[in-house]
Protein backbone atom coordinates (compact mmCIF):
# COMPACT_ATOMS: atom_id res chain seq x y z
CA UNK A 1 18.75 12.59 -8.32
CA UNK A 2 16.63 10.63 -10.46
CA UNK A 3 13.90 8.55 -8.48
CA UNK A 4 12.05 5.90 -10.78
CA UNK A 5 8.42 5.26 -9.71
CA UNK A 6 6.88 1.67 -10.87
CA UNK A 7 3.00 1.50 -10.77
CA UNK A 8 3.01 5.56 -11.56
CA UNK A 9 -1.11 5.18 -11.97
CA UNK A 10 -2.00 3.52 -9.15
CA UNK A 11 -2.54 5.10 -5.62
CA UNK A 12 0.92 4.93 -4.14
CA UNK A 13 2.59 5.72 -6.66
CA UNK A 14 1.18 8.62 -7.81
CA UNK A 15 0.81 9.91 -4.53
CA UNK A 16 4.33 9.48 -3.86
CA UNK A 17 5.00 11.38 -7.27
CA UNK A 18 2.87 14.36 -6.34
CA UNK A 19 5.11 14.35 -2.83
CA UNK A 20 8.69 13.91 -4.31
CA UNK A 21 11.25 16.65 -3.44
CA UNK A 22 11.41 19.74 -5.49
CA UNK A 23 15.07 18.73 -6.19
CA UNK A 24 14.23 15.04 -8.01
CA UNK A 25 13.83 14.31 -11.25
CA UNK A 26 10.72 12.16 -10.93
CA UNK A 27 10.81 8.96 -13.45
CA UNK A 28 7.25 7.73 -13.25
CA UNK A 29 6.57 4.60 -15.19
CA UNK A 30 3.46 3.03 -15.65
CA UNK A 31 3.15 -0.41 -17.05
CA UNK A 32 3.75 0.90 -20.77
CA UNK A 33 7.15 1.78 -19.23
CA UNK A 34 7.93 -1.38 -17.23
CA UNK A 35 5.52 -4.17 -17.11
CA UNK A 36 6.26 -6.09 -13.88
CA UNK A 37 4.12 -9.28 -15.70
CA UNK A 38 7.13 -9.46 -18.11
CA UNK A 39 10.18 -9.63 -15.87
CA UNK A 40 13.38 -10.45 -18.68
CA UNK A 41 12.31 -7.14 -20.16
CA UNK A 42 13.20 -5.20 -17.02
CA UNK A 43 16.77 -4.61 -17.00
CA UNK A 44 17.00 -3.47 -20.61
CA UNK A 45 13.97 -0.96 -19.55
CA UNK A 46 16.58 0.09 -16.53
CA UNK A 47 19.44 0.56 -18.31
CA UNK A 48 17.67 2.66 -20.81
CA UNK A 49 15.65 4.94 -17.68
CA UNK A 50 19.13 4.73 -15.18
CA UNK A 51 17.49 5.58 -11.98
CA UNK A 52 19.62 6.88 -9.08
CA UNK A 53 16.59 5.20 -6.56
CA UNK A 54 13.98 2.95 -7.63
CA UNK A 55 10.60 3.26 -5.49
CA UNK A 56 8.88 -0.47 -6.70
CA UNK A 57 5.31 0.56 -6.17
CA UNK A 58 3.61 -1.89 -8.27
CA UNK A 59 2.02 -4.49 -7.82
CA UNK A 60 -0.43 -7.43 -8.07
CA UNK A 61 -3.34 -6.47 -6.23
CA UNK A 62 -6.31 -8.64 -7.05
CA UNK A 63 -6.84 -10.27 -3.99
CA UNK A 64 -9.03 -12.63 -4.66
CA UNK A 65 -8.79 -12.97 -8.59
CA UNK A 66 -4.80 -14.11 -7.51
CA UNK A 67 -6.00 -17.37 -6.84
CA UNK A 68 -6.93 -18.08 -9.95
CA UNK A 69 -3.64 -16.55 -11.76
CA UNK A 70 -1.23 -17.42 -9.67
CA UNK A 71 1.16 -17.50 -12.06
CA UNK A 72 0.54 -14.13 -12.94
CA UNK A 73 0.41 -12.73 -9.77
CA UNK A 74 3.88 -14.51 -8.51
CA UNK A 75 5.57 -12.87 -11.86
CA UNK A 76 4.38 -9.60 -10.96
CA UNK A 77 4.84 -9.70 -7.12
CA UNK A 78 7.96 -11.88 -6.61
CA UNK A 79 9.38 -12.55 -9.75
CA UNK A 80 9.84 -8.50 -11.29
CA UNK A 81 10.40 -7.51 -7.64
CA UNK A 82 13.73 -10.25 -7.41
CA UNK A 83 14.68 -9.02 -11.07
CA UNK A 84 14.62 -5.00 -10.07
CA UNK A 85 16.64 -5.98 -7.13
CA UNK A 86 19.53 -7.79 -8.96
CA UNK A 87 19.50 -4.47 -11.15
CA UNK A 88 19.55 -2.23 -9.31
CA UNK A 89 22.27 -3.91 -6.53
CA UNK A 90 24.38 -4.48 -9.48
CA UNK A 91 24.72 -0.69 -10.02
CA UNK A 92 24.12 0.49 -6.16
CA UNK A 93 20.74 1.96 -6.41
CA UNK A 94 18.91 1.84 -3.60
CA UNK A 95 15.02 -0.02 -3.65
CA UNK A 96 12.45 0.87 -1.60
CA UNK A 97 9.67 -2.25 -2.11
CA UNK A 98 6.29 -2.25 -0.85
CA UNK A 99 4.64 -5.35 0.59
CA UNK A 100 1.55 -5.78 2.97
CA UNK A 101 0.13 -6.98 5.95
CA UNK A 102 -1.41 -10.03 4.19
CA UNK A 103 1.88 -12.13 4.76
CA UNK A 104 1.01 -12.61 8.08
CA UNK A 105 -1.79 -15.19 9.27
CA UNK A 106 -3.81 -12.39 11.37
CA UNK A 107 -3.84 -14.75 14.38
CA UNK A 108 -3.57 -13.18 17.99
CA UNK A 109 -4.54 -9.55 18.59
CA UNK A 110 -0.74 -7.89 19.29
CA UNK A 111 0.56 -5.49 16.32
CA UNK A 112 3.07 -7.35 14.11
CA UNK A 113 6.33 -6.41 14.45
CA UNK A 114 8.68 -6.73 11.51
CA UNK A 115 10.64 -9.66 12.73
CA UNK A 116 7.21 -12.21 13.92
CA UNK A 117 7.41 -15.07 11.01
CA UNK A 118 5.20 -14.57 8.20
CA UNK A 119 2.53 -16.78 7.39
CA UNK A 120 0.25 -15.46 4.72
CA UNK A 121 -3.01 -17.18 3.92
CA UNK A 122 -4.16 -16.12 0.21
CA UNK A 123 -1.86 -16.39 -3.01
CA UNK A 124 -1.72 -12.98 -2.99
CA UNK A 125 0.06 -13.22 0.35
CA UNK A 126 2.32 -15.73 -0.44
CA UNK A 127 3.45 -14.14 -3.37
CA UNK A 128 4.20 -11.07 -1.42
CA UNK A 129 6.32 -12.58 0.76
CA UNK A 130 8.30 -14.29 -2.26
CA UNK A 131 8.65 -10.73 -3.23
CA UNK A 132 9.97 -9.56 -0.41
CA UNK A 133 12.47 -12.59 0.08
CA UNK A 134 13.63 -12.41 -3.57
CA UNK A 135 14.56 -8.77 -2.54
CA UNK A 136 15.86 -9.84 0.75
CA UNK A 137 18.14 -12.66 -0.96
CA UNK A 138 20.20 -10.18 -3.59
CA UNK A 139 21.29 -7.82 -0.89
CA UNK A 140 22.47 -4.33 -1.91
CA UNK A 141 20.87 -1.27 -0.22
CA UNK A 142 16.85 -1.93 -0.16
CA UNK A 143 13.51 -1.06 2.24
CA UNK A 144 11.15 -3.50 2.11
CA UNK A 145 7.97 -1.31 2.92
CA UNK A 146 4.80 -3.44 4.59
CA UNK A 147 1.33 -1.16 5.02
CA UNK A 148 -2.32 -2.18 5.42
CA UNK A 149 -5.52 -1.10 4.26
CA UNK A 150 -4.52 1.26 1.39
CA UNK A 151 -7.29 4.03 -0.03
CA UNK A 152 -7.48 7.38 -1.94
CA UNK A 153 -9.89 9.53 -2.63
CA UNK A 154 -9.34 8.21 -6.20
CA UNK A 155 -8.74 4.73 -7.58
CA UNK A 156 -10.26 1.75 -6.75
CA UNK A 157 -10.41 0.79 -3.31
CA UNK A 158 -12.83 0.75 0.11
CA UNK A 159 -13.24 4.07 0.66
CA UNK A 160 -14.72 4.95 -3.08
CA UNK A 161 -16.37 1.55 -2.74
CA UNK A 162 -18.20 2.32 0.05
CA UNK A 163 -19.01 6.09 -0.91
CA UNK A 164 -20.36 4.40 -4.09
CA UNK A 165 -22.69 2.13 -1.92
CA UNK A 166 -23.84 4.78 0.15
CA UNK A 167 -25.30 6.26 -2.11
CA UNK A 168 -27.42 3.02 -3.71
CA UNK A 169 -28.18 1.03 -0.85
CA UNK A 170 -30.32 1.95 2.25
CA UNK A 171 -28.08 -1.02 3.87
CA UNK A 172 -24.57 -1.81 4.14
CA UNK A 173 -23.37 -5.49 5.49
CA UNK A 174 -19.65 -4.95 6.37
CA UNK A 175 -17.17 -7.19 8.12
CA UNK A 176 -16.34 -6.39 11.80
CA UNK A 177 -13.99 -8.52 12.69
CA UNK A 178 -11.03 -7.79 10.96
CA UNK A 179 -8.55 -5.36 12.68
CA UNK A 180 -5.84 -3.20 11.00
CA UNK A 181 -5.07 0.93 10.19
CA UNK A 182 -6.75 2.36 7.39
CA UNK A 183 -4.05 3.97 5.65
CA UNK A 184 -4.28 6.52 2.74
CA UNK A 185 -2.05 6.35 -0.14
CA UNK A 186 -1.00 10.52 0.73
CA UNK A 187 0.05 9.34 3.90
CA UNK A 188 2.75 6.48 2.80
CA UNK A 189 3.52 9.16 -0.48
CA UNK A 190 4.68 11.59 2.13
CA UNK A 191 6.37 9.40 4.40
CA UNK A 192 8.26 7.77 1.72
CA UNK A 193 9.21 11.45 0.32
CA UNK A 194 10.67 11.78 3.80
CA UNK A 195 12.72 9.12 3.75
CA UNK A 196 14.13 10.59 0.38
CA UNK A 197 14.49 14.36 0.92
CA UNK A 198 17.96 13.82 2.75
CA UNK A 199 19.40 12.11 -0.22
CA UNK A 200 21.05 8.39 -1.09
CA UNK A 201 23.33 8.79 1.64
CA UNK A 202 21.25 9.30 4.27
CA UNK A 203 18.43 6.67 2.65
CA UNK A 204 20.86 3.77 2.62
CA UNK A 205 22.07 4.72 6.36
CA UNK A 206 18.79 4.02 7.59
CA UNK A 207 18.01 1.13 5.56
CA UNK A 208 20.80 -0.21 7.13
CA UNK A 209 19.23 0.76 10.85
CA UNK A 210 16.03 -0.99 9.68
CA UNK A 211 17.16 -4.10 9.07
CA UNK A 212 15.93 -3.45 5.58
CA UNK A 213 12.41 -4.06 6.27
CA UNK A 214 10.10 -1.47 7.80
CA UNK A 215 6.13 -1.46 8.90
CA UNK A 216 4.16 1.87 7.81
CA UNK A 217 1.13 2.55 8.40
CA UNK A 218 -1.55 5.04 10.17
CA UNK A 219 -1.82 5.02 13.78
CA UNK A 220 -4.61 3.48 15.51
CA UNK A 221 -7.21 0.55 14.44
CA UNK A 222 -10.62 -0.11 13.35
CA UNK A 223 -12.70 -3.09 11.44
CA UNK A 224 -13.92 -2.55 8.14
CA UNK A 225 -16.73 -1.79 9.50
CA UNK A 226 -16.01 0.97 12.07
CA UNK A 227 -13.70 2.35 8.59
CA UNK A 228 -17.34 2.30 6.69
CA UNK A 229 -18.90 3.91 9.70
CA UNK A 230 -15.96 6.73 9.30
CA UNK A 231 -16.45 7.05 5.67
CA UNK A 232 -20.86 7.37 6.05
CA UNK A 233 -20.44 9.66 8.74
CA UNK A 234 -17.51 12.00 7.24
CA UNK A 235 -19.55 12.36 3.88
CA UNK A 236 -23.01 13.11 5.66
CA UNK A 237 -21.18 15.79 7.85
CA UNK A 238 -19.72 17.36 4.09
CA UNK A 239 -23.12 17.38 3.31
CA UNK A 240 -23.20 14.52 0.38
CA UNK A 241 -26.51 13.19 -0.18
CA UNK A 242 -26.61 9.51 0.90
CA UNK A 243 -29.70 6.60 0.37
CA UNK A 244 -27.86 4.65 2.91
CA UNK A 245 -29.51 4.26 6.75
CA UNK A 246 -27.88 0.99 8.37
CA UNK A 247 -24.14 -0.12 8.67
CA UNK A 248 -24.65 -3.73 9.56
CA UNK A 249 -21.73 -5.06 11.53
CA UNK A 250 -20.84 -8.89 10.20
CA UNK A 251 -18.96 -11.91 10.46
CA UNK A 252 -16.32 -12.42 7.64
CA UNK A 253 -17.87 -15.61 7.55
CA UNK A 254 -20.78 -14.04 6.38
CA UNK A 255 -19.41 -12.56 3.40
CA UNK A 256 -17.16 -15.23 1.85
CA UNK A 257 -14.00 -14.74 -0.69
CA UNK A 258 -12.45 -16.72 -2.78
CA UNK A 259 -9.22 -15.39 -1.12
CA UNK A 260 -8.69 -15.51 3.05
CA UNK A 261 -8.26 -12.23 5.01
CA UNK A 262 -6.25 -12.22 8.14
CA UNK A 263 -8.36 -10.88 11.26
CA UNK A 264 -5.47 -9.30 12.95
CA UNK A 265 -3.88 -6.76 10.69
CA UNK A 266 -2.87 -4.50 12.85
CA UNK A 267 1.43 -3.41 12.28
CA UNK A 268 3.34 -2.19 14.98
CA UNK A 269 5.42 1.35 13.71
CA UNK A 270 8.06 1.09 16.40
CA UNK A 271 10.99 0.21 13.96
CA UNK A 272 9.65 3.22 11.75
CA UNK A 273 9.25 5.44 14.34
CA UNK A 274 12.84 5.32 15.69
CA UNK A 275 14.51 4.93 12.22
CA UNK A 276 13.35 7.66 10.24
CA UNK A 277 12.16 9.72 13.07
CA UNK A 278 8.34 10.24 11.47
CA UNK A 279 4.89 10.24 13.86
CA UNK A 280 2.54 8.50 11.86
CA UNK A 281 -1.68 10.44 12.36
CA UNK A 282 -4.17 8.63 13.45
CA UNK A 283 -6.32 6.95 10.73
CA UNK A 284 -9.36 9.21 11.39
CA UNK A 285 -6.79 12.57 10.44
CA UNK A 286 -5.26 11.26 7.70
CA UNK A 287 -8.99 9.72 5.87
CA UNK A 288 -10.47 13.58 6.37
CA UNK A 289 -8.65 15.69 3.64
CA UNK A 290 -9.52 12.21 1.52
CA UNK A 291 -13.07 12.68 2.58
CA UNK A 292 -12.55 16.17 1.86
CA UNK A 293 -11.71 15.40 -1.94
CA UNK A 294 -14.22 12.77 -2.61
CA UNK A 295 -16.86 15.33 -1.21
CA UNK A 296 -15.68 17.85 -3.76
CA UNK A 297 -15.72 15.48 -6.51
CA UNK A 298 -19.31 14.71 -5.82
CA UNK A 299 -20.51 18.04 -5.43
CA UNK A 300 -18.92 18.97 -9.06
CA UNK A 301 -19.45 16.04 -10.91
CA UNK A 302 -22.31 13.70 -9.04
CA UNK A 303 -19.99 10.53 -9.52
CA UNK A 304 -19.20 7.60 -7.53
């Protein structure tokens, strides 16, 4: 079974290649492989790699440089996305596609279930969603995958941001009222591993049960700032040496983006839960052996 990987170097992906059945013959491709921002070179690149399962795991993530290249960003999130589909429905590969919680408006304070309508406020969210509906539009045997709040212990992203931070300032300003599930990139790698370790079969059954579209995520919910709080607290107690002394909780209004966040990310995992039969860990479980690795780093190298 040969699994193709998009966005090999980034978090998802290459946790997701580190998790991948013994039995697989991974196909990772960074963007010297496939570059998403050049979609009529894709299906020559897919011919040439024939994939049994594609696992589309890259992406435009800029939030807030998106709304200045929109065109870029709607090439690499909706356009490649729609072009991989056609491909790979062509040929009966089954896609698994990742989107995110920024398609919905964050209004209200219930978890979003997979069928409320979409509303997403940034370009980065409404090229998402044109993602997901160019993949929803060719049909074949796909998983639309929607998580929140992504972070490794490596890359770039919140947790290494903060870390970083901690160890500058002696205060942190961080935004309190946004809601979702900090959720690491190990966590969706292994889930998604699950969902392949019973073979094509099985994969495109439960597609099929899913309605094609599927929230993941870790269970629970915090702001950004009780996820900082998490992060501060979690290095102190692996005894990394931090200059920081205040968490200040804040408005998002207070710390304005070019792009709009939605308040209410929070994803409800029923749908995921009964389909593929997987308990998601709380968010405070799955950020320790992350915590774990970042203290390590530190401790060998003194980075941030």
């Amino acid at each position: 079974m040969r699994i193709l990987v998009t966005g090999a170097t980034g978090q998802v992906g290459g946790a997701l290649l580190a998790r991948l059945p013994a039995s697989a013959a991974a196909l990772a491709a960074d963007r010297s492989v496939l570059d998403l921002a050049k979609p009529p070179a894709i299906p020559g690149t897919l011919d040439r790699l024939a994939p049994d399962i594609i696992v589309n795991a890259a992406a435009y993530t800029a939030v807030d440089k998106a709304e200045d290249e929109t065109d870029l960003a709607m090439r690499v999130n909706a356009e490649a996305p729609g072009m991989i589909a056609r491909w790979a429905a062509a040929r009966g590969v089954p896609l698994i596609h990742f989107s995110t919680d920024y398609v919905f408006d964050g209004s209200g304070e219930r978890a979003w279930r997979e069928d409320d309508q979409p509303r997403p406020l940034s370009v980065y969210g409404v090229t998402k969603l044109a993602g997901e509906n160019e993949v929803r539009a060719v049909g074949g045997t796909f998983l639309i995958v929607r998580t929140s709040w992504v972070y490794a212990a490596a890359g770039k992203n919140f947790l290494r941001t903060i870390a970083r931070l901690a160890r500058e300032r002696t205060e942190l300003r961080v935004a309190a009222d946004q809601i979702g599930a900090p959720t690491s990139a190990a966590l969706i790698g292994g889930a998604v591993a699950g969902m392949l370790a019973d073979g094509i079969e099985s994969l495109g059954e439960r597609c099929a049960r899913a309605g094609g579209l599927v929230h993941l995520a870790a269970a629970g919910e915090t702001s950004w700032h009780g996820f900082a709080c998490a992060i501060v607290e979690g290095l102190k107690a692996r005894r990394v040496a931090l200059a920081v002394e205040q968490i200040v909780p804040i408005a998002t209004e207070e710390f304005p983006t070019k792009a709009r966040r939605p308040h209410n990310s929070r994803l409800d995992l029923t749908r995921w839960q009964s389909v593929f039969g997987m308990t998601p860990p709380h968010w405070q479980k799955a950020l320790a052996p992350e915590l774990d690795r970042l203290a390590a780093e530190f401790a060998t190298t003194g980075g941030g």
